[in-house]
C-alpha atoms as a PDB file:
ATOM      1  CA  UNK A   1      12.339  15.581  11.222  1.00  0.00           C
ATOM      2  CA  UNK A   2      10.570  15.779   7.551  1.00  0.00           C
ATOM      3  CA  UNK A   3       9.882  19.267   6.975  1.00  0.00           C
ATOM      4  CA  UNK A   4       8.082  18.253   3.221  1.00  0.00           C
ATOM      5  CA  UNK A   5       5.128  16.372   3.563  1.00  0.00           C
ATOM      6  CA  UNK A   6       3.032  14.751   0.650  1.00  0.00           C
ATOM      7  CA  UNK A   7      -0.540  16.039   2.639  1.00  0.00           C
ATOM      8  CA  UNK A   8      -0.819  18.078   5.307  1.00  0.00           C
ATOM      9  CA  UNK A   9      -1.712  16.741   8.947  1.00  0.00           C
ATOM     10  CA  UNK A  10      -5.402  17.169  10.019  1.00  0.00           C
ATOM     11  CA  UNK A  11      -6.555  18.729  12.962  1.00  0.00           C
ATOM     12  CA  UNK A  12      -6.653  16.012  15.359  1.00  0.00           C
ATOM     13  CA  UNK A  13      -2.879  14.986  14.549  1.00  0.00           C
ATOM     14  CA  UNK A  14      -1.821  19.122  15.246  1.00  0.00           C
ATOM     15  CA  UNK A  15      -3.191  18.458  18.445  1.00  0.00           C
ATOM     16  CA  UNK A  16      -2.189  15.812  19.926  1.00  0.00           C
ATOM     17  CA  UNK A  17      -5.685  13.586  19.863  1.00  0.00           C
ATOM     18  CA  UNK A  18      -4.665  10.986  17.889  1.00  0.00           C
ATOM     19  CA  UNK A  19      -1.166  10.042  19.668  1.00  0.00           C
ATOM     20  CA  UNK A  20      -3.542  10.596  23.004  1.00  0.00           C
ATOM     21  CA  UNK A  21      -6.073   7.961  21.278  1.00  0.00           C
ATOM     22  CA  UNK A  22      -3.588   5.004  20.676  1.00  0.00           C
ATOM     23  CA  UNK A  23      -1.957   5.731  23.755  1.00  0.00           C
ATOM     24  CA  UNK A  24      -5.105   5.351  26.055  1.00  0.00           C
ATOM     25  CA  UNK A  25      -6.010   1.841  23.853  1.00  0.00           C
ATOM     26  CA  UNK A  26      -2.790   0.824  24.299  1.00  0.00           C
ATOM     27  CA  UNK A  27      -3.078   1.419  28.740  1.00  0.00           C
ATOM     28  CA  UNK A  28      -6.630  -0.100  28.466  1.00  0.00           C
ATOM     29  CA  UNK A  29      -4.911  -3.154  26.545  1.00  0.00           C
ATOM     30  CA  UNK A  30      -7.598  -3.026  23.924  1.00  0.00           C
ATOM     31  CA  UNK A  31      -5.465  -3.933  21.133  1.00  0.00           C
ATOM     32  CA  UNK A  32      -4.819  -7.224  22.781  1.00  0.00           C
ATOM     33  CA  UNK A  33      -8.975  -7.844  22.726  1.00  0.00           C
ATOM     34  CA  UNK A  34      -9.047  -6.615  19.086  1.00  0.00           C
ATOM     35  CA  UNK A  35      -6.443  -8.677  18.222  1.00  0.00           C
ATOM     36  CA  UNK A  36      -7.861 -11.674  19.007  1.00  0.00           C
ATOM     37  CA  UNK A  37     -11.002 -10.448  17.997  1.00  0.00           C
ATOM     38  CA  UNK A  38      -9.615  -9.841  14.179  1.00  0.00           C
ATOM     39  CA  UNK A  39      -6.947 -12.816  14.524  1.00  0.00           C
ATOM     40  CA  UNK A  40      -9.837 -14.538  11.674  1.00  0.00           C
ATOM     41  CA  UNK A  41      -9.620 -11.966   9.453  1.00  0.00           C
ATOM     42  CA  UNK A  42      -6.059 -11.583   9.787  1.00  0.00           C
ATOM     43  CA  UNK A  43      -5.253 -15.069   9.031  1.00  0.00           C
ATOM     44  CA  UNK A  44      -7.410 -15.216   5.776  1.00  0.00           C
ATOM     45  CA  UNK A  45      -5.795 -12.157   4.676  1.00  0.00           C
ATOM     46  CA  UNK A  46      -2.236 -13.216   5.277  1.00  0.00           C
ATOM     47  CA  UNK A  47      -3.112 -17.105   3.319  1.00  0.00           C
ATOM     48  CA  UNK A  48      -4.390 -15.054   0.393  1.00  0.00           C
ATOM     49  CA  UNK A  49      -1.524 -13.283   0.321  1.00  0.00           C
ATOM     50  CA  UNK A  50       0.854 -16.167   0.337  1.00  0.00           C
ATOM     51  CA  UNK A  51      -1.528 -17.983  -2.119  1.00  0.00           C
ATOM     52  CA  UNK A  52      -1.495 -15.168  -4.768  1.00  0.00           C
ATOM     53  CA  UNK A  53       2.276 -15.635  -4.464  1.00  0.00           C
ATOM     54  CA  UNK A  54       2.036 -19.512  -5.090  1.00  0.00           C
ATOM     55  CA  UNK A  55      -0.678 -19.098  -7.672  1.00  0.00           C
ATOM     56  CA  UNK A  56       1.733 -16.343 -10.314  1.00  0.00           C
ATOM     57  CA  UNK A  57       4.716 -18.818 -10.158  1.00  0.00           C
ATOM     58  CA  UNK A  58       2.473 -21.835 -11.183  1.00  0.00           C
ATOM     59  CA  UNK A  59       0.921 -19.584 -13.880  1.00  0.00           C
ATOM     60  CA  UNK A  60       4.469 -18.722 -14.960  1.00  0.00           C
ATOM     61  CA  UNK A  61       5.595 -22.271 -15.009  1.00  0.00           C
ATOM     62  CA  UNK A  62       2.534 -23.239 -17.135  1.00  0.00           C
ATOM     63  CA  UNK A  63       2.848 -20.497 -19.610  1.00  0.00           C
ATOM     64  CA  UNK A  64       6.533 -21.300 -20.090  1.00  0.00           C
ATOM     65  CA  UNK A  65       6.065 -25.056 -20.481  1.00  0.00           C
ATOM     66  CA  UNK A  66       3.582 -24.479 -23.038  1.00  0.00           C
ATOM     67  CA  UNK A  67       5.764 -22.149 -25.115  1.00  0.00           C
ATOM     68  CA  UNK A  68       8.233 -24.497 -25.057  1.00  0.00           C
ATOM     69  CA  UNK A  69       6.129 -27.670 -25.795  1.00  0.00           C
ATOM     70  CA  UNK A  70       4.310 -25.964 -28.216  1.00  0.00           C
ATOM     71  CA  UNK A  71       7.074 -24.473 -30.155  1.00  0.00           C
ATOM     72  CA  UNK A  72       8.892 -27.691 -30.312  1.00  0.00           C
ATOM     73  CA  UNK A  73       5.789 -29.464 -32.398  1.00  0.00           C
ATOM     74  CA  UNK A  74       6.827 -27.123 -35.019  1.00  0.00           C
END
């Protein structure tokens, strides 16, 4: 167990509400309903991820083909 923590727990946490929370979500099966609910979001989240990815290695590519093209003019 960490005895150094960056921020100290709230309230709800030192008592047990939050744990109690997630665990009552989890026996009502709500997370299943939310995610299929957010499965949208998700998706275009996790595509704009992998695109950003995709887009810096083309950037890279073009910025080094042009260095090298353009220093070999001179």
């Amino acid at each position: 167990m960490k005895f150094f923590r960056y921020r100290k727990p709230s309230l709800k946490t030192l008592l047990g509400l939050t744990r109690a929370k997630r665990q009552l979500k989890k026996v009502l099966e709500i997370y299943e309903f939310t995610e299929i609910i957010n499965a949208p979001k998700n998706f275009e989240r996790k595509l704009k991820r992998n695109s950003s990815e995709l887009v810096r290695i083309f950037r890279n590519e073009l910025r080094t083909n042009f260095n090298n093209n353009f220093l070999s003019v001179f």
